[in-house]
PDB file of N, CA and C in Angstrom:
ATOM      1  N   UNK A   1      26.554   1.473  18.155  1.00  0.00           N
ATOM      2  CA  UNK A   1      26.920   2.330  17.057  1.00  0.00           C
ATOM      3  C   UNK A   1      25.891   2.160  15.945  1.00  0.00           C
ATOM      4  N   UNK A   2      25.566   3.237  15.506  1.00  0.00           N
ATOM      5  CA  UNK A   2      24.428   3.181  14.556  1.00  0.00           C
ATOM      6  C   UNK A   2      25.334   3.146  13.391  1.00  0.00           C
ATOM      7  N   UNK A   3      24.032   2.302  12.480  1.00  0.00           N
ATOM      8  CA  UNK A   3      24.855   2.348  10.674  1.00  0.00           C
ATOM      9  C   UNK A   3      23.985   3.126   9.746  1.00  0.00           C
ATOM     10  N   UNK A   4      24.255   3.618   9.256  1.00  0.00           N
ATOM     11  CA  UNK A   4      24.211   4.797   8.065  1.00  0.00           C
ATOM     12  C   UNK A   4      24.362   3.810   6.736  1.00  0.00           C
ATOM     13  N   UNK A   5      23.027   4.019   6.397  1.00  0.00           N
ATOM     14  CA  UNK A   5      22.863   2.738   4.675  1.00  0.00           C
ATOM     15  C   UNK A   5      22.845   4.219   4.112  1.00  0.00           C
ATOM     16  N   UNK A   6      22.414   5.392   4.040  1.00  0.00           N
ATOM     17  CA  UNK A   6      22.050   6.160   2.838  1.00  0.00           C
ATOM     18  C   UNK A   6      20.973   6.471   2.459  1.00  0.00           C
ATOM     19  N   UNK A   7      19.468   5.986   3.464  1.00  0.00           N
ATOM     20  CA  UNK A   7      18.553   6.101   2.769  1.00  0.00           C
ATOM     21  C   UNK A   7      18.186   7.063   3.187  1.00  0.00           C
ATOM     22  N   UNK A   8      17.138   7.699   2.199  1.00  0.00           N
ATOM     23  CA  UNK A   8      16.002   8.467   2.580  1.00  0.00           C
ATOM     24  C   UNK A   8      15.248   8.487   3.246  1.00  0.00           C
ATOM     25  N   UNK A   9      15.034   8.352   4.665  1.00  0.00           N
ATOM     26  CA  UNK A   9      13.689   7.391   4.537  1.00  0.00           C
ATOM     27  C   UNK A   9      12.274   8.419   4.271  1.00  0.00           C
ATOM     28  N   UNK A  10      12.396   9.863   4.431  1.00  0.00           N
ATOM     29  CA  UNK A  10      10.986  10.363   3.851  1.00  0.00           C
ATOM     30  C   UNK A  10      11.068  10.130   2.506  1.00  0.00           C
ATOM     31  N   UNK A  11      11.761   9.882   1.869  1.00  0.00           N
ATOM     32  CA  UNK A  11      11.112   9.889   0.508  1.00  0.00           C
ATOM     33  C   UNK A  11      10.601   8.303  -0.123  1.00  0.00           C
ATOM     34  N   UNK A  12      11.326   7.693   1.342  1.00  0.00           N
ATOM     35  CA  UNK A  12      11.202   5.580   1.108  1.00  0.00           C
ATOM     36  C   UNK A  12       9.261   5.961   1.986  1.00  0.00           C
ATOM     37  N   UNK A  13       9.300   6.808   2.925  1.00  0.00           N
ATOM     38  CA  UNK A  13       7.755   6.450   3.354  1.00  0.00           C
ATOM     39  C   UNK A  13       7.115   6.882   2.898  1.00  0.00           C
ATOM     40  N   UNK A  14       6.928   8.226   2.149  1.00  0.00           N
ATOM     41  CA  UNK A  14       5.980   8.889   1.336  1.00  0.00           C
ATOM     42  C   UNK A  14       5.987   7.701   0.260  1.00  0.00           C
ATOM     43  N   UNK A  15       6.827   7.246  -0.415  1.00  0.00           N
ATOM     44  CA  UNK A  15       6.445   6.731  -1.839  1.00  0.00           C
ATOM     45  C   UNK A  15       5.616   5.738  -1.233  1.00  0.00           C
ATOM     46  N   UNK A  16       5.987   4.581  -0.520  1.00  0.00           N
ATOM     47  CA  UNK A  16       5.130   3.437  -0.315  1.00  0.00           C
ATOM     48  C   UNK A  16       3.866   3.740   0.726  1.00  0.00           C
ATOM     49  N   UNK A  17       3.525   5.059   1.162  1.00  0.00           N
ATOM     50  CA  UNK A  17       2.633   5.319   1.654  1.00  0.00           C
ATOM     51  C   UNK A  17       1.260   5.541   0.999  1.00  0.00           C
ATOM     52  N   UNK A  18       2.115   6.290  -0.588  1.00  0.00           N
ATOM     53  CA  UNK A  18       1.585   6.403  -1.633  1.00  0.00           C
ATOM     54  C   UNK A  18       1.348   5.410  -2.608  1.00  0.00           C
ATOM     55  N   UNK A  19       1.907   4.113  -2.884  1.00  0.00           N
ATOM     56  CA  UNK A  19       2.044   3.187  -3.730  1.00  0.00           C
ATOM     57  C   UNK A  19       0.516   2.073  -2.652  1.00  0.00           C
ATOM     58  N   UNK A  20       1.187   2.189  -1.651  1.00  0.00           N
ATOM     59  CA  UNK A  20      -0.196   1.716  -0.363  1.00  0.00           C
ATOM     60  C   UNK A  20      -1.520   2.096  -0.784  1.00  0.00           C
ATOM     61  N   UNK A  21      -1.242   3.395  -0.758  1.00  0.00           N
ATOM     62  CA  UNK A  21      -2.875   4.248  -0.972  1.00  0.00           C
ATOM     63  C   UNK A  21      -3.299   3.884  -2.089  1.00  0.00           C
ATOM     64  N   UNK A  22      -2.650   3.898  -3.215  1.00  0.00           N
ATOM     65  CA  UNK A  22      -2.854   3.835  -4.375  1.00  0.00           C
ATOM     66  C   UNK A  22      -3.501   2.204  -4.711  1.00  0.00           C
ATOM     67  N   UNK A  23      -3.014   1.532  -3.863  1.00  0.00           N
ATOM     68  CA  UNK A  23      -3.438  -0.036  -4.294  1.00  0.00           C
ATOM     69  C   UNK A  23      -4.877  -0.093  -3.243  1.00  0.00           C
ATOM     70  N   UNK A  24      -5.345   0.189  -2.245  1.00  0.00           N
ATOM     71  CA  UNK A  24      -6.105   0.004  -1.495  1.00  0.00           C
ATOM     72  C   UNK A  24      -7.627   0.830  -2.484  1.00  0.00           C
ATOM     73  N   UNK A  25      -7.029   2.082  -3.494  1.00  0.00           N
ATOM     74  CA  UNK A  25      -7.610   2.730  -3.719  1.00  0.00           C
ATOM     75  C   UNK A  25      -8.611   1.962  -4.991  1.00  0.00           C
ATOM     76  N   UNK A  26      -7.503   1.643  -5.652  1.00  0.00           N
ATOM     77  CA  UNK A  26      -7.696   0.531  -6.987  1.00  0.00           C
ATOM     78  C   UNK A  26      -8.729  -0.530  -6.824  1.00  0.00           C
ATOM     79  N   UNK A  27      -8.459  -1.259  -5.416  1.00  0.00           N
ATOM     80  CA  UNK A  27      -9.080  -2.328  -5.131  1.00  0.00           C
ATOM     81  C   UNK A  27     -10.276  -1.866  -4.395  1.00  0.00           C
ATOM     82  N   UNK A  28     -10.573  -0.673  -4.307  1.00  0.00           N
ATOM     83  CA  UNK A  28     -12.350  -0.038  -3.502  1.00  0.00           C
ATOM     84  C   UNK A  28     -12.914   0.036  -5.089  1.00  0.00           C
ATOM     85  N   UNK A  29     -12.118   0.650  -5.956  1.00  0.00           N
ATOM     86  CA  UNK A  29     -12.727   0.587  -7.192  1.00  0.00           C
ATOM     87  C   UNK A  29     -13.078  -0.311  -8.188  1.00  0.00           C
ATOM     88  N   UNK A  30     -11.760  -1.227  -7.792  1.00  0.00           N
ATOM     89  CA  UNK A  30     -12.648  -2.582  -8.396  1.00  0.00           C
ATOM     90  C   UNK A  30     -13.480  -3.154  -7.840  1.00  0.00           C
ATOM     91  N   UNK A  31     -13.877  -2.820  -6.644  1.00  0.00           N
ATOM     92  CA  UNK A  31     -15.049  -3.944  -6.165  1.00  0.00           C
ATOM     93  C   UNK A  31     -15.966  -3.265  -5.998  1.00  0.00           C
ATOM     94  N   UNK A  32     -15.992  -2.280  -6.263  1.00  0.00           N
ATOM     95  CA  UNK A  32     -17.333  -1.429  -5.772  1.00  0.00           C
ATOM     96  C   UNK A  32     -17.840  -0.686  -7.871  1.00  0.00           C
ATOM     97  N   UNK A  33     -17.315  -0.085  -8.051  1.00  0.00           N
ATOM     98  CA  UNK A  33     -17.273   0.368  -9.795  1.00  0.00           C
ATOM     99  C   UNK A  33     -17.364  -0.302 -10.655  1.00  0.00           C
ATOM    100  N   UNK A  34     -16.524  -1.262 -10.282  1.00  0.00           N
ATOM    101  CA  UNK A  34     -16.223  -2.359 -11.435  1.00  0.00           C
ATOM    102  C   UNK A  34     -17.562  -3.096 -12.092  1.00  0.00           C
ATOM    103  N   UNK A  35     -18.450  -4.049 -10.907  1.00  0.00           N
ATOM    104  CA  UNK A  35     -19.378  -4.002 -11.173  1.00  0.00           C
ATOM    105  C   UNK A  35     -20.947  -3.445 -12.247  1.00  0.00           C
ATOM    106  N   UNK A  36     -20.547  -2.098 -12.008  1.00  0.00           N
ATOM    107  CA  UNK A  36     -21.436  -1.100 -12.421  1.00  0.00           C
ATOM    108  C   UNK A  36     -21.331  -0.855 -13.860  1.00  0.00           C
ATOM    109  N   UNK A  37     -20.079  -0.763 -14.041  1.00  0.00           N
ATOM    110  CA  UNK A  37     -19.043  -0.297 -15.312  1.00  0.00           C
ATOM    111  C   UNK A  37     -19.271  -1.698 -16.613  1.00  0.00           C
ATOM    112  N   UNK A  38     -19.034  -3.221 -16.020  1.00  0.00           N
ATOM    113  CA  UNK A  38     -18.969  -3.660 -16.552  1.00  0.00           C
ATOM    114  C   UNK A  38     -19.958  -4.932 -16.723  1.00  0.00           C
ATOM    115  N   UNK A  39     -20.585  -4.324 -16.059  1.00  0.00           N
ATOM    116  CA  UNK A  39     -22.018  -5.645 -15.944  1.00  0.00           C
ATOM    117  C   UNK A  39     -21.577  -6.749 -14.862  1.00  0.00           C
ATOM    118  N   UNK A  40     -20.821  -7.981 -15.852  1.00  0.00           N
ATOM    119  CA  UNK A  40     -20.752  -9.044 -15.542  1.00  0.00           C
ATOM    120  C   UNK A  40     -18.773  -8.998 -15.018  1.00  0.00           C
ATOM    121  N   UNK A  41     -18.294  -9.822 -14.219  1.00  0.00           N
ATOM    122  CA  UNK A  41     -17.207  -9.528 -13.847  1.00  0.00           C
ATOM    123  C   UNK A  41     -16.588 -10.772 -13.185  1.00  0.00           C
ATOM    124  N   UNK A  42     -15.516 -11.936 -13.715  1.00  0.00           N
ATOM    125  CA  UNK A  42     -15.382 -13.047 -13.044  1.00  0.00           C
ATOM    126  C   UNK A  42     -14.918 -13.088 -11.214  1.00  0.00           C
ATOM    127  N   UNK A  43     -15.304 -14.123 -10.608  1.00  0.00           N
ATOM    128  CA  UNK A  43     -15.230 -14.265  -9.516  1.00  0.00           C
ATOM    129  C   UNK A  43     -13.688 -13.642  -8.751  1.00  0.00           C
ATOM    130  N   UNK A  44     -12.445 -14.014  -9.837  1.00  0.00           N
ATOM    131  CA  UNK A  44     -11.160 -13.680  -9.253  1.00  0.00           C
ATOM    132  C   UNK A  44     -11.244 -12.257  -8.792  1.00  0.00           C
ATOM    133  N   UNK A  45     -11.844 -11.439  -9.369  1.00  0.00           N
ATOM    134  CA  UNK A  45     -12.045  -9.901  -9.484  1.00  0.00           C
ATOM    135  C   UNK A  45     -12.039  -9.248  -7.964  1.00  0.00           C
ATOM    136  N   UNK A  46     -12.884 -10.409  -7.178  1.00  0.00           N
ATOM    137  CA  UNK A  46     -13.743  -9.683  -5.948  1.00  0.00           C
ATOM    138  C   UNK A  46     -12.366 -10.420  -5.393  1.00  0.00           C
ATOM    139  N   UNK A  47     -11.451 -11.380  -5.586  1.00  0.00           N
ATOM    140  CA  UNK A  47     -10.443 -11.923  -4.677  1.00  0.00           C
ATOM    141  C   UNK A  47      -9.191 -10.584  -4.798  1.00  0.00           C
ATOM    142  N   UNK A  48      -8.908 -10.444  -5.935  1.00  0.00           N
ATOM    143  CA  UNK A  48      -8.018  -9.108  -6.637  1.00  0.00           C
ATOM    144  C   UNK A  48      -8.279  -8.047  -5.848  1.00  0.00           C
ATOM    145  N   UNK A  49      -9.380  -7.555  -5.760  1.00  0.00           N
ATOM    146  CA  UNK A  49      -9.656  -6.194  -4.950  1.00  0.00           C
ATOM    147  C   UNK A  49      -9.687  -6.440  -3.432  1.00  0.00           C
ATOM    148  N   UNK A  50      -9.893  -7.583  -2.852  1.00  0.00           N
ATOM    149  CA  UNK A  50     -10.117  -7.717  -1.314  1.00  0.00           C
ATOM    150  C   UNK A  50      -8.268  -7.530  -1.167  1.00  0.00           C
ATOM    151  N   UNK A  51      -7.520  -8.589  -2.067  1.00  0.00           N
ATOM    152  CA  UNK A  51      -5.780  -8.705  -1.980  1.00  0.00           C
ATOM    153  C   UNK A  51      -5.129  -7.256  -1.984  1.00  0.00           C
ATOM    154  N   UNK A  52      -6.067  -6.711  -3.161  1.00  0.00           N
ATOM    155  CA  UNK A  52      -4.769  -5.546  -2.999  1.00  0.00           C
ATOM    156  C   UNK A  52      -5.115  -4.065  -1.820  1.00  0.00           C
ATOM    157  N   UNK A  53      -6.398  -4.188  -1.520  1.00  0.00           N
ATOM    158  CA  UNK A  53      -6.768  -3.503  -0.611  1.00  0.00           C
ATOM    159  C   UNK A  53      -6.441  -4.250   1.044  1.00  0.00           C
ATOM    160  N   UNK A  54      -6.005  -5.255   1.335  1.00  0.00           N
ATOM    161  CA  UNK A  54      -5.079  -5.736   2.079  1.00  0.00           C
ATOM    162  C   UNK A  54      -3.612  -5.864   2.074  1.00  0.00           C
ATOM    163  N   UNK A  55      -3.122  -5.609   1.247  1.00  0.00           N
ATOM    164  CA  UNK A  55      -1.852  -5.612   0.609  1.00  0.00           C
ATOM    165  C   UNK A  55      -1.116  -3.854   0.761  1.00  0.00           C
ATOM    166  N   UNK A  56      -2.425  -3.016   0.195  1.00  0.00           N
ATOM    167  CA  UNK A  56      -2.119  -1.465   0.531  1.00  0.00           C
ATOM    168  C   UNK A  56      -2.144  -1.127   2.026  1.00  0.00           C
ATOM    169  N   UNK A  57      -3.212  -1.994   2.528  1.00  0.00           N
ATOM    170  CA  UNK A  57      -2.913  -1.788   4.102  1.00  0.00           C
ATOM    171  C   UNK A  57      -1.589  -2.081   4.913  1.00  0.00           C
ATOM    172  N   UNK A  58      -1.432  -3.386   4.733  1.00  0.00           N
ATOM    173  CA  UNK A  58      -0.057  -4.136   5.030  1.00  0.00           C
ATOM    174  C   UNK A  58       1.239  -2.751   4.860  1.00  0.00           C
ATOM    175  N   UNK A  59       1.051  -2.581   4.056  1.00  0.00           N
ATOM    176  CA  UNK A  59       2.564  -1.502   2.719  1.00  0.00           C
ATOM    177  C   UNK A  59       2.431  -0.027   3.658  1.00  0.00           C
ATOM    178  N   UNK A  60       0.736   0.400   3.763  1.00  0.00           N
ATOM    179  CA  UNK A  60       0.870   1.415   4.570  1.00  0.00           C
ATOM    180  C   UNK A  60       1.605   1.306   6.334  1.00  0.00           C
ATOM    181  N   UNK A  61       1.142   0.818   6.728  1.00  0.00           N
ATOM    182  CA  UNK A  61       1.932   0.055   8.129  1.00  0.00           C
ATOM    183  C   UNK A  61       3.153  -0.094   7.860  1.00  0.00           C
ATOM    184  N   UNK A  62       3.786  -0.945   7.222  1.00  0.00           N
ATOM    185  CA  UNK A  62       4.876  -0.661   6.788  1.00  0.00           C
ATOM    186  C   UNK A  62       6.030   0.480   6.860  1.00  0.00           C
ATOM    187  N   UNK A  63       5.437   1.525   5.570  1.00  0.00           N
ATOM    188  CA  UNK A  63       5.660   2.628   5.555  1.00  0.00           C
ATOM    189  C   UNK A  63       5.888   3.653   6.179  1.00  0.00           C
ATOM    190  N   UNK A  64       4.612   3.714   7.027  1.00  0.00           N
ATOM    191  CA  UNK A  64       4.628   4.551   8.621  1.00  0.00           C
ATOM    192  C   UNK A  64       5.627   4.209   9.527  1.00  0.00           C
ATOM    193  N   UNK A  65       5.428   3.311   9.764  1.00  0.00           N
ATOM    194  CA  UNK A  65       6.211   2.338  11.485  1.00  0.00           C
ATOM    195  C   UNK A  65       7.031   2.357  10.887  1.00  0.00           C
ATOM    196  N   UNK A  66       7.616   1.116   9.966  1.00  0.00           N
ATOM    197  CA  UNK A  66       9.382   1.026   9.452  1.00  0.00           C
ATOM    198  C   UNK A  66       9.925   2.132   9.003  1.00  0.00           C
ATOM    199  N   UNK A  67       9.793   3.037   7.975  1.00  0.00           N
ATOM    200  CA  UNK A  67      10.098   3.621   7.143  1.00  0.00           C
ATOM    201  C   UNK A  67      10.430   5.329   7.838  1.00  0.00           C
ATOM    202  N   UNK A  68       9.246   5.179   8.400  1.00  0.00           N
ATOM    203  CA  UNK A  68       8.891   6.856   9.526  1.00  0.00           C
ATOM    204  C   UNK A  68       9.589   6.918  10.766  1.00  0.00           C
ATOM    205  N   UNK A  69       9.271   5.754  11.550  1.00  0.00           N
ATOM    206  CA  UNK A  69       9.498   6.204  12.847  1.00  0.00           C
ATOM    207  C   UNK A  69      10.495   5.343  13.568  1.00  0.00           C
ATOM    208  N   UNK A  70      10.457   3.555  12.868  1.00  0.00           N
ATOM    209  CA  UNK A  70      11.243   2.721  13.495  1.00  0.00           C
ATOM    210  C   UNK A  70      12.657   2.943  13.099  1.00  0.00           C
ATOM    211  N   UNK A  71      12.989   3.320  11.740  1.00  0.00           N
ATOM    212  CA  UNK A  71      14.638   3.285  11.073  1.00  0.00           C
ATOM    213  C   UNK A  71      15.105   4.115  11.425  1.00  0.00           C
ATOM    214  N   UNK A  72      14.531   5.560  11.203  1.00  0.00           N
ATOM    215  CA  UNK A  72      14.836   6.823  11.605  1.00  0.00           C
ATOM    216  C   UNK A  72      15.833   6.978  12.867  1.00  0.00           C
ATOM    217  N   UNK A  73      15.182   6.003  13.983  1.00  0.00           N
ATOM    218  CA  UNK A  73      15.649   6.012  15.428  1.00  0.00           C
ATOM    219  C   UNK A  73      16.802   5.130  15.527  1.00  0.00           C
ATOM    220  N   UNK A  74      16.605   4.132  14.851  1.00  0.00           N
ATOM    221  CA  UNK A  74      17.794   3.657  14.938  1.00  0.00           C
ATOM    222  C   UNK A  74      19.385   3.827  14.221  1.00  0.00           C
ATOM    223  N   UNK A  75      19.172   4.415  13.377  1.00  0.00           N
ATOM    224  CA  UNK A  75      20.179   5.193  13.028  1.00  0.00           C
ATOM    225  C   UNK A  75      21.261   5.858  13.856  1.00  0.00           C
TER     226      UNK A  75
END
């Protein structure tokens, strides 16, 4: 018997598909712009942008598989 929570889930995978993109996007720009923009830039910077552009990846996967295709079915 399937259970019924209530969610959305297109509107749970679009957002974190989008919140994903959005962080992966941030972190190409800090490591690649940032640089340029601001001369000099401490070391954490290049750790910050590698994290959250791994972190948007992680969230996108997420998003897709759990959110799209895995919950959906089980329902």
């Amino acid at each position: 018997m399937g259970h019924d929570w209530g969610l959305d889930y297109v509107r749970w995978a679009k957002g974190l598909f989008l919140f994903g993109f959005g962080l992966i996007a941030l972190g190409v720009m800090l490591a690649g712009i940032g640089p340029l923009v601001f001369e000099t830039l401490p070391e954490w910077t290049d750790t910050l942008a590698v994290d959250m552009i791994a972190a948007g990846i992680g969230i996108d996967f997420v998003a897709v598989f759990g959110f799209g295709i895995a919950l959906p079915l089980t329902e």
